[in-house]
C-alpha atoms as a PDB file:
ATOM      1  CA  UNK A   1       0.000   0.000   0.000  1.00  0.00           C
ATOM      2  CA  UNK A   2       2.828   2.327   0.651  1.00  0.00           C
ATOM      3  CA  UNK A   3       4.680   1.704  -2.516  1.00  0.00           C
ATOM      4  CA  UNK A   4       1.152   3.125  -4.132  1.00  0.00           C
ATOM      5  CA  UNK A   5       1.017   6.369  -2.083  1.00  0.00           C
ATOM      6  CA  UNK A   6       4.258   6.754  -3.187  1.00  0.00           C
ATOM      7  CA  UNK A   7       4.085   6.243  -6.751  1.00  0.00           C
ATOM      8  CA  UNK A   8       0.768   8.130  -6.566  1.00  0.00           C
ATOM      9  CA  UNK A   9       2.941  10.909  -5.244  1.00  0.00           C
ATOM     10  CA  UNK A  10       5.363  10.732  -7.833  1.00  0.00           C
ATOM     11  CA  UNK A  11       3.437  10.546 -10.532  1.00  0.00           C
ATOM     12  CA  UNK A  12       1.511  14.167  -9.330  1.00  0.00           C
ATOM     13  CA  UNK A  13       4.431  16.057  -9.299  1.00  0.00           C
ATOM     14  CA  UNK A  14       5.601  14.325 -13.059  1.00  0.00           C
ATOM     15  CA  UNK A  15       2.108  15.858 -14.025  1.00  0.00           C
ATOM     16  CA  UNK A  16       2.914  18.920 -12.449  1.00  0.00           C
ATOM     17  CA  UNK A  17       6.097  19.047 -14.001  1.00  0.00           C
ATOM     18  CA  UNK A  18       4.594  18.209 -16.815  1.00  0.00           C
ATOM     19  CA  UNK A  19       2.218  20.929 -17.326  1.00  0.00           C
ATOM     20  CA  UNK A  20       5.155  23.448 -16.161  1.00  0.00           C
ATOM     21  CA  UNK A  21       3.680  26.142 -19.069  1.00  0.00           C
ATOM     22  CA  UNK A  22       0.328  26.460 -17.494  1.00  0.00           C
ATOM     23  CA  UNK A  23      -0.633  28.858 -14.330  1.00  0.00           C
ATOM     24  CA  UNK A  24      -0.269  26.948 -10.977  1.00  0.00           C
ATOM     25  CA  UNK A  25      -3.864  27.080 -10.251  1.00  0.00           C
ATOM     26  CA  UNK A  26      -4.781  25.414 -13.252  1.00  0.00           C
ATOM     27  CA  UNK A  27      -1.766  22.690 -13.429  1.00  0.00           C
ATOM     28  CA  UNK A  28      -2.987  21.741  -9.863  1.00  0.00           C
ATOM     29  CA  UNK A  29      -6.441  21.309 -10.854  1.00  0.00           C
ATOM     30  CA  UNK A  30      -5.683  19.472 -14.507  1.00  0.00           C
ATOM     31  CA  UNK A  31      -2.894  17.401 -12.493  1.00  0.00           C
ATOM     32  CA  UNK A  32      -5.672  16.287 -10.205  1.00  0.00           C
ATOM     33  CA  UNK A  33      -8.617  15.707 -12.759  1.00  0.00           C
ATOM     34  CA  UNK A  34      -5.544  13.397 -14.560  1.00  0.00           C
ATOM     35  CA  UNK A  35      -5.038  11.296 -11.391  1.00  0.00           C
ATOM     36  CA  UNK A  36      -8.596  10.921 -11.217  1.00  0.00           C
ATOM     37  CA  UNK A  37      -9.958  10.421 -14.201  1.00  0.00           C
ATOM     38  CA  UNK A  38      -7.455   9.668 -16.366  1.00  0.00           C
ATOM     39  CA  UNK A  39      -8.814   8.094 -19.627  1.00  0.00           C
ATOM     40  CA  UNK A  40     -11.455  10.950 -19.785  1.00  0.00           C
ATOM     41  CA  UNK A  41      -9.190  13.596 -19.331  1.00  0.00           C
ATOM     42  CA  UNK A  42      -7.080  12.736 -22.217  1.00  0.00           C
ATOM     43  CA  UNK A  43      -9.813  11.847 -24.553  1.00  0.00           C
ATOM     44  CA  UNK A  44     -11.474  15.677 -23.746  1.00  0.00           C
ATOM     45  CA  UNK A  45      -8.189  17.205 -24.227  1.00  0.00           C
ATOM     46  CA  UNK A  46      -5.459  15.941 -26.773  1.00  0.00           C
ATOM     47  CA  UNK A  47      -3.319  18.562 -26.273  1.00  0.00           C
ATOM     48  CA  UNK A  48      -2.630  17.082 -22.369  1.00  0.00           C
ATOM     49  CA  UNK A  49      -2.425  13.169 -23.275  1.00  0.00           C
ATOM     50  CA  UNK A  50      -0.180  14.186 -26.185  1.00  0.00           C
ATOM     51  CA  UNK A  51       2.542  16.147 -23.087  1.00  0.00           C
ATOM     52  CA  UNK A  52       1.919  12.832 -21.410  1.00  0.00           C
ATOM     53  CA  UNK A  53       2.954  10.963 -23.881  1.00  0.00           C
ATOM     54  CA  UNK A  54       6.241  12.741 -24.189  1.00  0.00           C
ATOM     55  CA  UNK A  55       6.642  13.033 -20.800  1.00  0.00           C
ATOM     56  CA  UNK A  56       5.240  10.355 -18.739  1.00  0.00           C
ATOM     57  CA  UNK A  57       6.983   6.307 -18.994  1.00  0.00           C
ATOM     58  CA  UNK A  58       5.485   3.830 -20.721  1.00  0.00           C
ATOM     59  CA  UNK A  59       4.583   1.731 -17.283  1.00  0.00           C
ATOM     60  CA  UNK A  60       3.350   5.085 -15.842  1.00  0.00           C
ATOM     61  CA  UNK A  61       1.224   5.304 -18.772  1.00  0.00           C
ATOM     62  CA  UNK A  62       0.001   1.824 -18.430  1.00  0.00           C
ATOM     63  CA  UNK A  63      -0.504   2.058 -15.018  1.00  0.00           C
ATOM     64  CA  UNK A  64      -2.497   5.396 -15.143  1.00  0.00           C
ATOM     65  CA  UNK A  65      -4.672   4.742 -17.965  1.00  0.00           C
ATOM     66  CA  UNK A  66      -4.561   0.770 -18.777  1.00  0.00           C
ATOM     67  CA  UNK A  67      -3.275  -0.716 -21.507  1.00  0.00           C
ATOM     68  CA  UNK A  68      -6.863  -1.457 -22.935  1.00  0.00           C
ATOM     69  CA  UNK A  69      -7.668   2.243 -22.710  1.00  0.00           C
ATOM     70  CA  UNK A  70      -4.246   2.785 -24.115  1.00  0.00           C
ATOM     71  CA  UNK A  71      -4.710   1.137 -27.241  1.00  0.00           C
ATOM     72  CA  UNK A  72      -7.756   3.103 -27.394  1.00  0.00           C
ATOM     73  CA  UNK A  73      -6.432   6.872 -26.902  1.00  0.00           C
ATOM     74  CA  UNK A  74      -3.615   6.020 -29.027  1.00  0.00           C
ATOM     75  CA  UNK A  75      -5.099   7.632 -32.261  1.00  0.00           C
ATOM     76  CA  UNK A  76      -3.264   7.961 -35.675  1.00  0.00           C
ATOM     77  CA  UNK A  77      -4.049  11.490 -35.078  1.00  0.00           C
ATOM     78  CA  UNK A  78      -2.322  11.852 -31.864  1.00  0.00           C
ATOM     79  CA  UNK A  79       0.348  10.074 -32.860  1.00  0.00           C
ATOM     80  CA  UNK A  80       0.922  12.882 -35.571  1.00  0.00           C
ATOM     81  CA  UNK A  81       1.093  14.882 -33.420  1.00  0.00           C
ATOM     82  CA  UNK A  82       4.457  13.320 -31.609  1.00  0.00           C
ATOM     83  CA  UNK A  83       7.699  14.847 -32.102  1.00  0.00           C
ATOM     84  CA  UNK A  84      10.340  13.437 -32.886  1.00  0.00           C
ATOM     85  CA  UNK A  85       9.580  11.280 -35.740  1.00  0.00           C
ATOM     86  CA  UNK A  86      11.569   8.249 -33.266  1.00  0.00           C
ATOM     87  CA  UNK A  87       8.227   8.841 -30.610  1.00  0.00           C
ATOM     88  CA  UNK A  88       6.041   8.523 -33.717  1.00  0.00           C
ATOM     89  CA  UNK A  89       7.841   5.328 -34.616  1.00  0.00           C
ATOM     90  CA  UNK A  90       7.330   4.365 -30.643  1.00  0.00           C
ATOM     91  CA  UNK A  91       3.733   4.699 -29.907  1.00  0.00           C
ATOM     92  CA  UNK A  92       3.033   3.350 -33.614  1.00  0.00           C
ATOM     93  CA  UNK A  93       4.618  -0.272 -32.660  1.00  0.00           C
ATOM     94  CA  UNK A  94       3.431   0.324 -28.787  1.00  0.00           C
ATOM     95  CA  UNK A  95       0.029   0.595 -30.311  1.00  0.00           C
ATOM     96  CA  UNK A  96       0.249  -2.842 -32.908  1.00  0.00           C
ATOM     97  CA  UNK A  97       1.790  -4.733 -29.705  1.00  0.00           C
ATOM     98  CA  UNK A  98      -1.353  -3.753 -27.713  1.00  0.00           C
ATOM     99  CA  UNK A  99      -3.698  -4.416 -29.770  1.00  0.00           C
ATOM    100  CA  UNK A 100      -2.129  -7.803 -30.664  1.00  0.00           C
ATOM    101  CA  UNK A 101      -1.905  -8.583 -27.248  1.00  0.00           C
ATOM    102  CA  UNK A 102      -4.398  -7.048 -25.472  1.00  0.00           C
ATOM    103  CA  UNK A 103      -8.216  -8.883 -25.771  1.00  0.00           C
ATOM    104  CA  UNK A 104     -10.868  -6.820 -25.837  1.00  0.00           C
ATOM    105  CA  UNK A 105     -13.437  -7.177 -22.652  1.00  0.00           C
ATOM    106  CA  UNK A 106     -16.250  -8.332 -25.309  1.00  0.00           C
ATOM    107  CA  UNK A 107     -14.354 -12.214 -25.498  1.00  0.00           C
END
């Protein structure tokens, strides 16, 4: 249980980090709707899951949103939207692993 508080800790002030071009009040509160609600946040606002992306782990991102929800953000869009070309190239074979290897909750 501790190891959770503590990642759960962590992983706010990566967010916070993360958002470092925004005002404090509203990187506290976006920070916060991310940690809980993730998969909704990030499907209202591209612009946030895409500085995730670039900033966040992969087994932070897992972990956060789930790899089924993953495979589901992870738009050909979005990934556009990735710079460099190598995190294109990432999340493009991240994306045909998970859905190769994740089962969808219909079988």
């Amino acid at each position: 249980m501790q190891k959770k508080a503590i990642m759960q800790v962590d992983i706010h002030m990566k967010l916070k980090a993360m958002l470092w071009d925004m005002p404090e009040t509203q990187r506290i509160k976006i920070a916060s709707e991310i940690l809980s609600n993730p998969v909704e946040t990030f499907r209202n606002d591209d612009q946030i899951f895409i500085k995730a992306l670039n900033s966040l782990k992969w087994y932070e991102l897992t972990r956060l949103v789930g790899k089924q929800n993953l495979l589901t953000l992870l738009t050909d869009t979005t990934i556009q939207k990735l710079f460099p070309v190598q995190r294109r190239t990432y999340y493009k074979n991240a994306r045909r692993l998970l859905s190769k290897y994740t089962v969808p909750a219909s079988r």
